[in-house]
Protein backbone atom coordinates (compact mmCIF):
# COMPACT_ATOMS: atom_id res chain seq x y z
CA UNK A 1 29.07 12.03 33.71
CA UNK A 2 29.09 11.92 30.23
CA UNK A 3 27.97 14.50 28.04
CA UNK A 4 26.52 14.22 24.29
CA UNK A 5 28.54 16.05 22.28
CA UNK A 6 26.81 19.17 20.84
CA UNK A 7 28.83 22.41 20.05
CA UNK A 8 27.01 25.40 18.57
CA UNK A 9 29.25 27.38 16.13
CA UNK A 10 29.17 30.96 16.29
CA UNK A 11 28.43 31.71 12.71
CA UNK A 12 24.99 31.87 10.92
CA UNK A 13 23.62 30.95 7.62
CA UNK A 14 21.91 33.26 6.00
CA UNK A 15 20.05 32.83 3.13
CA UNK A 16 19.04 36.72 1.68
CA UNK A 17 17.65 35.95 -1.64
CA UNK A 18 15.21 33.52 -0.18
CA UNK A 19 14.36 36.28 2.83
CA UNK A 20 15.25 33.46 5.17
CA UNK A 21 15.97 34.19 8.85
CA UNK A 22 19.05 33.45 10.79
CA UNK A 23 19.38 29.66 11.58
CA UNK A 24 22.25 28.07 13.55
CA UNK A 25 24.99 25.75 12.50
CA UNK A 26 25.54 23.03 14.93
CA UNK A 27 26.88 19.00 15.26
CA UNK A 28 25.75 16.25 16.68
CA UNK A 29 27.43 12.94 17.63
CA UNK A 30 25.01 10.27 16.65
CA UNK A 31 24.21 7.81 19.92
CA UNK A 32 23.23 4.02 19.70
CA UNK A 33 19.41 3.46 19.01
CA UNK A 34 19.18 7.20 17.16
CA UNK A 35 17.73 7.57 13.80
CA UNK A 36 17.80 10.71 11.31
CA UNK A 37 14.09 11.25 12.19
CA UNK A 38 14.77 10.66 15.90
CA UNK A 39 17.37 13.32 15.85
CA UNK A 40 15.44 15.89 13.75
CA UNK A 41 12.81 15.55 15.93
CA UNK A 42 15.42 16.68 18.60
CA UNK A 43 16.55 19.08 16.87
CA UNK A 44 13.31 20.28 15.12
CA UNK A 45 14.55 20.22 11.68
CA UNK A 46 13.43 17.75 9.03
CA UNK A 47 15.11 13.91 7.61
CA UNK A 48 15.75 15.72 4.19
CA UNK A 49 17.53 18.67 5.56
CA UNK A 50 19.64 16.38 7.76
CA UNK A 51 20.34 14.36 4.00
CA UNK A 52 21.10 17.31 2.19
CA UNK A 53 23.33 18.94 4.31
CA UNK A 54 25.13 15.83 5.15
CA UNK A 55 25.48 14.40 1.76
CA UNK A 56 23.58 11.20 2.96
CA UNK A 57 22.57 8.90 0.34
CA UNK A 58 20.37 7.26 2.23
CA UNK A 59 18.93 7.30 5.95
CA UNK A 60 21.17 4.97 7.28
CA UNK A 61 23.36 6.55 10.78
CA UNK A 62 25.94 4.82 12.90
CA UNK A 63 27.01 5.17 16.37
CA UNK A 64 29.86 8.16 16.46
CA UNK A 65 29.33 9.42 13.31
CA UNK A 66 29.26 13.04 12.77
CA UNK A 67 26.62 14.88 11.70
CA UNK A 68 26.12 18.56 10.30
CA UNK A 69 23.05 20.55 12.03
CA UNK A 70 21.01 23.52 10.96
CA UNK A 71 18.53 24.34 13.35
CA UNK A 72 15.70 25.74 11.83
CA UNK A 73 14.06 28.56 13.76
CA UNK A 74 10.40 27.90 14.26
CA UNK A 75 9.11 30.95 12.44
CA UNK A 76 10.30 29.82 8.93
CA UNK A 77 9.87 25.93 9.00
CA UNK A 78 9.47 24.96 5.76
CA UNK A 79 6.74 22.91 5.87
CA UNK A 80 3.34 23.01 3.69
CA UNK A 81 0.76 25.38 5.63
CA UNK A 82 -3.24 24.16 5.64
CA UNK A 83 -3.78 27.78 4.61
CA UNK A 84 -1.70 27.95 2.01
CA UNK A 85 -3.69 24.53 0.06
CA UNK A 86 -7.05 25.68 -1.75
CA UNK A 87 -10.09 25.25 0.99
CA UNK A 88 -11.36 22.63 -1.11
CA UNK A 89 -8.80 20.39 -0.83
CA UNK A 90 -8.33 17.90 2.21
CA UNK A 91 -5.02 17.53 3.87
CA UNK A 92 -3.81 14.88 6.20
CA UNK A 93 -0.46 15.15 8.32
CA UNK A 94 1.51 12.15 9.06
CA UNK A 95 1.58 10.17 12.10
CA UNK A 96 4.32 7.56 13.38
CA UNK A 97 3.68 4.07 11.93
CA UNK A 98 1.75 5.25 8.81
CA UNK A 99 2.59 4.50 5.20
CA UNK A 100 1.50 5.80 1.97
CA UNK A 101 -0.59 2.15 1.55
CA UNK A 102 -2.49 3.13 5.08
CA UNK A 103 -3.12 6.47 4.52
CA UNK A 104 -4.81 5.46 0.53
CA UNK A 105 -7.02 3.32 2.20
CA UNK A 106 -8.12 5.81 5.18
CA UNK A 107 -9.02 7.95 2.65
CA UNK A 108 -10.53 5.81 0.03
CA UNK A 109 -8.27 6.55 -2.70
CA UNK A 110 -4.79 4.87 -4.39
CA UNK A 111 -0.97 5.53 -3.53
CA UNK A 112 -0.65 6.56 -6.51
CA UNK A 113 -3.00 9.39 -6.69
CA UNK A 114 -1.19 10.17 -3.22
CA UNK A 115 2.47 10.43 -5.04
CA UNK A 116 0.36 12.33 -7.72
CA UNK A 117 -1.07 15.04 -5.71
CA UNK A 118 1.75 15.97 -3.71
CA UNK A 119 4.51 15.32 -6.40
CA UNK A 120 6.70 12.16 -4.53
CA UNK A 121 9.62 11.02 -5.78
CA UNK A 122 9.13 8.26 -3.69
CA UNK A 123 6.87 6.44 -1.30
CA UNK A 124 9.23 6.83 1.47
CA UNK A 125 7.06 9.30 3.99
CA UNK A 126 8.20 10.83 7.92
CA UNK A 127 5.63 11.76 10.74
CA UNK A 128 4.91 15.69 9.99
CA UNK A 129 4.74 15.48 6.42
CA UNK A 130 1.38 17.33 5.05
CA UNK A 131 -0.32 15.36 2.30
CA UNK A 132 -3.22 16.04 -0.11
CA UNK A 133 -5.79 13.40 0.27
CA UNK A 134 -8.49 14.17 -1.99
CA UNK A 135 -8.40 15.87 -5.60
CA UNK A 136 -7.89 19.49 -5.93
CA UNK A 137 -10.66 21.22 -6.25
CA UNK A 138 -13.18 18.36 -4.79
CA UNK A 139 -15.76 19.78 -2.39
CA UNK A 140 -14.16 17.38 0.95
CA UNK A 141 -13.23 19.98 3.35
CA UNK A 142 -9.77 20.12 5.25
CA UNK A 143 -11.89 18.92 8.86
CA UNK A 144 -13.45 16.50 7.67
CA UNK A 145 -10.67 14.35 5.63
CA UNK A 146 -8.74 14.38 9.04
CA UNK A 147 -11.37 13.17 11.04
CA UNK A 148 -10.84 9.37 11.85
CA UNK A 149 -14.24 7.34 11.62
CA UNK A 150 -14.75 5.84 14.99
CA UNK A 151 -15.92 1.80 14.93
CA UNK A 152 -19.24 0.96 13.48
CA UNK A 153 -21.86 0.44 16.19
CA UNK A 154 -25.15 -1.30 15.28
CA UNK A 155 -27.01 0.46 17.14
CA UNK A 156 -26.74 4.00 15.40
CA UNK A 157 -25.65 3.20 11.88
CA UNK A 158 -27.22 1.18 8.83
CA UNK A 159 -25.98 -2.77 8.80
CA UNK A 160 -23.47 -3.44 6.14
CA UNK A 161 -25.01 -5.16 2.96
CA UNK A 162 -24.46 -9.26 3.75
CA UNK A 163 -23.46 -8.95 7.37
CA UNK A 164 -25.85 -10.52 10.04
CA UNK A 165 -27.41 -8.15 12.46
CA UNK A 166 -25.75 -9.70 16.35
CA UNK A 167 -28.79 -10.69 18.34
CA UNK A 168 -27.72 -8.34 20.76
CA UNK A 169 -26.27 -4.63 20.79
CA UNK A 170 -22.63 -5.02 20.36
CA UNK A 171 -19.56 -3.00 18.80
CA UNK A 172 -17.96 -4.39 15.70
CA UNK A 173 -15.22 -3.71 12.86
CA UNK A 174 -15.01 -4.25 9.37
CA UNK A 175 -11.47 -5.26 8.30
CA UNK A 176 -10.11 -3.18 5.78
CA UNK A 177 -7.53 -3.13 2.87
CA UNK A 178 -3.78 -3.07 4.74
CA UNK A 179 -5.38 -4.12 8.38
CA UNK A 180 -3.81 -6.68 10.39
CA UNK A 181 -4.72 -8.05 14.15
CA UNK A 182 -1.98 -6.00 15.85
CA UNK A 183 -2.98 -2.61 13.63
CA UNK A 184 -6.51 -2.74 15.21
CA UNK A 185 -5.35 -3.72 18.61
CA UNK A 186 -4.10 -0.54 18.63
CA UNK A 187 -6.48 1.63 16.83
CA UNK A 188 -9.12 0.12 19.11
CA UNK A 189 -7.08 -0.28 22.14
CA UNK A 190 -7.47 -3.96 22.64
CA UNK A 191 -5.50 -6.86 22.99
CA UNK A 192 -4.70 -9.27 20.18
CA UNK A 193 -5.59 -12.24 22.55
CA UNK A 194 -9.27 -10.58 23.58
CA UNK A 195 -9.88 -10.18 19.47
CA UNK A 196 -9.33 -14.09 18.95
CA UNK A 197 -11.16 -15.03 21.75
CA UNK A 198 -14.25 -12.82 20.59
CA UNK A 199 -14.17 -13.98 16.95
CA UNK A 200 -13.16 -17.68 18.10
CA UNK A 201 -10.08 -17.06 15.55
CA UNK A 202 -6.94 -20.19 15.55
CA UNK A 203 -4.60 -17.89 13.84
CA UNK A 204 -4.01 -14.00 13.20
CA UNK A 205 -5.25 -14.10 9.72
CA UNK A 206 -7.95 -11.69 8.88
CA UNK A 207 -9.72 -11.32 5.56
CA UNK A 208 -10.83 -7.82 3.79
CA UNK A 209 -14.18 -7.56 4.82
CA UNK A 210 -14.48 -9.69 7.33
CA UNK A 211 -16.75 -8.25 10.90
CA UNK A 212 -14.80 -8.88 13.78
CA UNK A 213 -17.10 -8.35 17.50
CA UNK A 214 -15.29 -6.06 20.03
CA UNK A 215 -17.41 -7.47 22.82
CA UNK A 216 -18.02 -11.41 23.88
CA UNK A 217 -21.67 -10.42 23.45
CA UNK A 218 -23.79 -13.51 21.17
CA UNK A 219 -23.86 -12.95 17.68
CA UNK A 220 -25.27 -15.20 14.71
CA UNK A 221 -22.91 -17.00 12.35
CA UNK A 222 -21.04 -14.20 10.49
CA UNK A 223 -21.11 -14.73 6.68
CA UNK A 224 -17.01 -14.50 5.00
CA UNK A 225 -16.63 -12.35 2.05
CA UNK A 226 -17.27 -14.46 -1.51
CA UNK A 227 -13.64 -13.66 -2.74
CA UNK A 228 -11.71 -13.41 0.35
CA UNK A 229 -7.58 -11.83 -0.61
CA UNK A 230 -5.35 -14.77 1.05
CA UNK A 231 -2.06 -15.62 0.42
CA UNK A 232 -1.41 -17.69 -2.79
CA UNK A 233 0.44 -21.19 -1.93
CA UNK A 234 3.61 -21.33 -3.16
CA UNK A 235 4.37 -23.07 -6.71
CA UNK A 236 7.11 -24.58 -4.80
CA UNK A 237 7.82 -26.57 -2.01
CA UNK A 238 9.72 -24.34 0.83
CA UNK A 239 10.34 -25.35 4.08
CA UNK A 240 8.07 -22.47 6.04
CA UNK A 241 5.32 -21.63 6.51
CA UNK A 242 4.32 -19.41 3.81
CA UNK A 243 1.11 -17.50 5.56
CA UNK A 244 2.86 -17.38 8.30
CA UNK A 245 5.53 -15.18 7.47
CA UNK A 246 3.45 -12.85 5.69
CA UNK A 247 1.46 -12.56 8.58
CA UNK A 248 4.11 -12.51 11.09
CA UNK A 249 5.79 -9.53 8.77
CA UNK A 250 2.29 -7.58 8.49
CA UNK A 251 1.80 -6.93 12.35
CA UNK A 252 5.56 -5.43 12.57
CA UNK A 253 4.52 -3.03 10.04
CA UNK A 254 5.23 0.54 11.41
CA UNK A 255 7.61 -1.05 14.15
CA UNK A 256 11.06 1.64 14.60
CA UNK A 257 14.30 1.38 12.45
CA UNK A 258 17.24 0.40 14.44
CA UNK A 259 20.90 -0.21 13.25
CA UNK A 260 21.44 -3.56 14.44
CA UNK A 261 18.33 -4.48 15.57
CA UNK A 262 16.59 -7.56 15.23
CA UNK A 263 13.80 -7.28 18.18
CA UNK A 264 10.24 -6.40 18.37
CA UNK A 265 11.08 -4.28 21.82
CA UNK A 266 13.95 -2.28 19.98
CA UNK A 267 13.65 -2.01 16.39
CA UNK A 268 14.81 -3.75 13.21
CA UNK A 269 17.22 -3.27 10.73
CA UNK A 270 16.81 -4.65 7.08
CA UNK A 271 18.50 -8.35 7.71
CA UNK A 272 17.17 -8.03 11.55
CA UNK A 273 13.72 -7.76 10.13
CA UNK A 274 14.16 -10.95 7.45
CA UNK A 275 15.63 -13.31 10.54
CA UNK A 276 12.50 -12.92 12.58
CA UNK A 277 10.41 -12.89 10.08
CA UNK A 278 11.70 -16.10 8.59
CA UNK A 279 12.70 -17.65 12.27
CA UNK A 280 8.57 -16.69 13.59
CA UNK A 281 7.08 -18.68 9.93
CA UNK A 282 9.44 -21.81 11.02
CA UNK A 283 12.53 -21.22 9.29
CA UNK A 284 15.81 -22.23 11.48
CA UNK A 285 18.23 -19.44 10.12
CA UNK A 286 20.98 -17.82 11.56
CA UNK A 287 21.59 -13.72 12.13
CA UNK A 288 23.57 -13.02 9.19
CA UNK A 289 23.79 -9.55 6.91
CA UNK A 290 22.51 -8.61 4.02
CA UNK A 291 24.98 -10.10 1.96
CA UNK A 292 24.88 -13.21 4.23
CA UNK A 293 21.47 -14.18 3.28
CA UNK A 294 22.50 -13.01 -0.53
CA UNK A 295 25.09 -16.05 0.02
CA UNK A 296 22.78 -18.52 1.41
CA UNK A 297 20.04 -18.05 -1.27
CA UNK A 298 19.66 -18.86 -5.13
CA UNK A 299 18.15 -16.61 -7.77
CA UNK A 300 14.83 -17.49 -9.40
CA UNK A 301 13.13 -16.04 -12.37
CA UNK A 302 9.61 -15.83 -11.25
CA UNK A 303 9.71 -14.65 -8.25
CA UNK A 304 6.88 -16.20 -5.70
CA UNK A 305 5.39 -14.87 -2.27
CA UNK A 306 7.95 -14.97 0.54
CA UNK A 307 10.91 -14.99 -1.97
CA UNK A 308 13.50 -12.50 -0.96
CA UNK A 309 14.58 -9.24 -2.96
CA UNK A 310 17.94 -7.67 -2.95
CA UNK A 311 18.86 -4.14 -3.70
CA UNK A 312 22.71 -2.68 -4.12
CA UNK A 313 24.90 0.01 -3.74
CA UNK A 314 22.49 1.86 -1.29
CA UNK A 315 24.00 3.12 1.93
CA UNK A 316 27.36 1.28 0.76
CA UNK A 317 29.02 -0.71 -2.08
CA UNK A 318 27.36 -4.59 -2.71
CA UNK A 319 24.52 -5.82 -1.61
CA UNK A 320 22.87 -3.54 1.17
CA UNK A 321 19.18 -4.47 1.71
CA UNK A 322 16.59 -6.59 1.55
CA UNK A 323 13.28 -7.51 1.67
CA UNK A 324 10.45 -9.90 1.42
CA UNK A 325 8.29 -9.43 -1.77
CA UNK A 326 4.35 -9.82 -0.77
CA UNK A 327 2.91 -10.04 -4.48
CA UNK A 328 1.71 -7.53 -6.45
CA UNK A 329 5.12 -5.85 -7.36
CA UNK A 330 5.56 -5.22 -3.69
CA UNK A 331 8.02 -6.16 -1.50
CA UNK A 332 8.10 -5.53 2.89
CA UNK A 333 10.88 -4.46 4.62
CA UNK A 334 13.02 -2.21 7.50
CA UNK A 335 13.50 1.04 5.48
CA UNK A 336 15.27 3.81 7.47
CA UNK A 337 11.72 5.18 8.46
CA UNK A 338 10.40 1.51 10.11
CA UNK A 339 9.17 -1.52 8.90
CA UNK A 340 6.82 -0.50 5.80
CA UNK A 341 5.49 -1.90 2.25
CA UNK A 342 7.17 -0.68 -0.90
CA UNK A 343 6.72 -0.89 -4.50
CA UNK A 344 9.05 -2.13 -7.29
CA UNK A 345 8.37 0.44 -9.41
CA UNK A 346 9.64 3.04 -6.50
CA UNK A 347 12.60 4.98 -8.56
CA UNK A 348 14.83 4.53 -5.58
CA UNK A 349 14.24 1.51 -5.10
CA UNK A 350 13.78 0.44 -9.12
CA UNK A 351 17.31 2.46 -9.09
CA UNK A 352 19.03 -0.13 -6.61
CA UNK A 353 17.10 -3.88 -7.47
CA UNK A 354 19.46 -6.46 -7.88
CA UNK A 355 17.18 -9.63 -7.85
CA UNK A 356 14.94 -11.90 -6.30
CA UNK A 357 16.33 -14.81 -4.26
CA UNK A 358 14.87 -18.06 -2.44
CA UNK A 359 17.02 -20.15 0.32
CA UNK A 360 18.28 -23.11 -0.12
C-alpha cells in the first residue's frame, strides 16, 4: 500500500519576540490533482505561508515536488478576528468560487474599494480570507453584510421599477452585474436546462437586469433593460464565435486549478482553460502550452474582445500564462486559485504582461 510521504521533524520553530507558540516543521510530497490551497487546507495553514516558506513565486505545484510545512497550531492562526474590526464595519469571509468582482457586487460596492479597505496587493483572493465590505466607520453591522438576500418573491416585496407584475404568484431573479446561467443554477439550486425552458431562452446569454421566472407559472411579456451590457462584435473578422466564448468562459468561472487540466470534471490549467474555451465558441485548435498558442498567434495593437493576453517569466522563464481579455482592461483566466477575472492594472500581473495576441 502506498503511503504519502509526510515526516514530522523533531524540532520546533519558535518565534519569542512575536510571543508565538510552538508550531511544527514538517514535508509534504505534492500528489497529482493537489493545489497549494488544497494542501493548506490539509494541513490547516494558509497559500501565503506555504509561498513564503517555500520561496514560491507563484502558486504553481507539480507532482513530486517537495514542499516545506509549518503547521500552525490552531490557537495562534493568524487570521483577521471579527472582534478585532470596529463593530461598525461589515466583514465578509471568503467562500470557494468567489472573486473580488463577485463579492463588489454582493455588496454593492467596487473592487477597488475592496483592495482599498483591506490593503491588497493584488486581486488574487483564497476561501478563508476575512474582508471589509463596507467603509469603516459606516453604520452596516457585521450580521447583516454577511447575510445573503434570498430571491425576490412577488408576493412579499415591492415590484421592481419597469418589470411586469406575473399574472400569477411566482418566484423570480433579477440578473446582476458578474451573473451567468451556471452561477445562479447554483445559488438557486436549479438546473441550467429548467432556467431556459422557464424564460423560453435559445442561448445562455443573460443581460444585467434582466427577470428570469424560477417557476413555469404564466407571466406577461417581460420588458429588457433600455441599455442592455452585451458583447461588442469584433472589428475584425475571426473565425469563432465571439459571444460564445465569452459566455462559454463566464460559466467556468470559479471552476478548480489543476496542473494539466483541461476538463470541466477536473480542473483547468491556464492553456487547458484557453483550448476549451476556444474549442466550445467553434474554434478547431489543438492542446498546446502556453508558448504553443504564443507560436500560433500574431500580435495586435488594439487589442479586441476574445483576443488573447500573454504574461512572462511567472512560475518559469518565457512565456507562462495566458488569458482571454473580456474588455474593460480585464482579461479571464486559470490562475492558481481557479478560473477567475483579473485586471490589467493588477501589479502582478502589470509586472509579467507581455502582449496581446489573436490566431491566425
Amino acid at each position: 500500500m502506498k503511503k504519502k510521504l509526510l515526516s514530522i521533524t523533531a524540532g520546533a520553530v519558535i518565534a519569542s519576540s512575536l510571543g508565538v507558540s510552538v508550531a511544527e516543521a514538517a514535508t509534504y510530497k505534492v500528489q497529482k490533482g493537489d493545489s497549494l490551497w488544497l494542501i493548506a487546507q490539509k494541513h490547516q495553514t494558509s497559500v501565503d505561508n506555504l509561498r513564503t516558506i517555500n520561496s514560491l513565486s507563484s502558486a504553481t505545484i507539480f507532482p513530486n515536488q517537495m514542499l516545506k510545512i509549518v503547521l500552525e497550531p490552531a490557537p495562534s492562526k493568524p487570521t483577521v478576528k471579527p472582534e478585532q474590526i470596529p463593530k461598525a464595519t461589515a466583514t465578509y469571509t471568503v467562500k470557494s468560487g468567489d472573486s473580488l468582482s463577485k463579492i463588489a457586487a454582493a455588496h454593492k460596492t467596487s473592487i477597488s474599494n475592496l483592495i482599498e479597505w483591506n490593503k491588497l496587493s493584488s486581486t488574487l483572493i483564497y476561501p478563508g480570507d476575512v474582508f471589509t465590505v463596507t467603509k469603516p466607520g459606516s453604520s452596516t453591522t457585521t450580521s447583516e453584510s454577511n447575510k445573503q438576500a434570498p430571491p425576490v418573491k412577488n408576493s412579499d416585496s415591492k415590484p421592481e421599477t419597469n418589470t411586469p407584475k406575473p399574472t400569477t404568484s411566482t418566484t423570480t431573479y433579477k440578473v446582476k452585474s458578474g451573473d451567468s446561467l451556471w452561477k445562479i443554477s447554483n445559488n438557486l439550486n436549479v438546473t441550467i436546462a429548467n432556467l431556459k425552458k422557464w424564460n423560453k431562452l435559445t442561448t445562455d446569454v443573460i443581460q444585467i437586469g434582466q427577470v428570469l421566472q424560477l417557476e413555469k407559472t404564466p407571466v406577461e411579456k417581460i420588458e429588457q433593460p433600455k441599455t442592455p451590457t452585451k458583447v461588442e462584435p469584433p472589428t475584425e473578422q475571426v473565425d469563432y464565435d465571439i459571444t460564445k466564448l465569452i459566455d462559454e468562459a463566464n460559466q467556468l468561472l470559479g471552476t478548480a486549478y489543476l496542473f494539466g487540466g483541461s476538463s470541466l470534471n477536473t480542473g483547468f490549467d491556464c492553456s487547458g482553460f484557453i483550448h476549451y474555451a476556444y474549442n466550445k465558441a467553434g474554434k478547431s485548435i489543438g492542446r498546446y502550452s502556453s508558448d504553443g498558442y504564443y507560436n500560433r498567434s500574431f500580435y495586435v495593437n488594439n487589442p479586441q474582445i476574445g483576443d488573447l493576453v500573454f504574461f512572462e517569466n511567472t512560475y518559469r522563464k518565457g512565456i507562462s500564462h495566458l488569458g482571454i481579455f473580456i474588455g474593460n482592461n480585464n482579461f479571464i483566466h486559470a490562475a492558481s486559485s481557479g478560473v477567475q477575472i483579473t485586471s490589467l492594472d493588477d501589479s502582478y500581473w502589470k509586472k509579467h504582461f507581455e502582449g496581446f495576441k489573436r490566431f491566425y
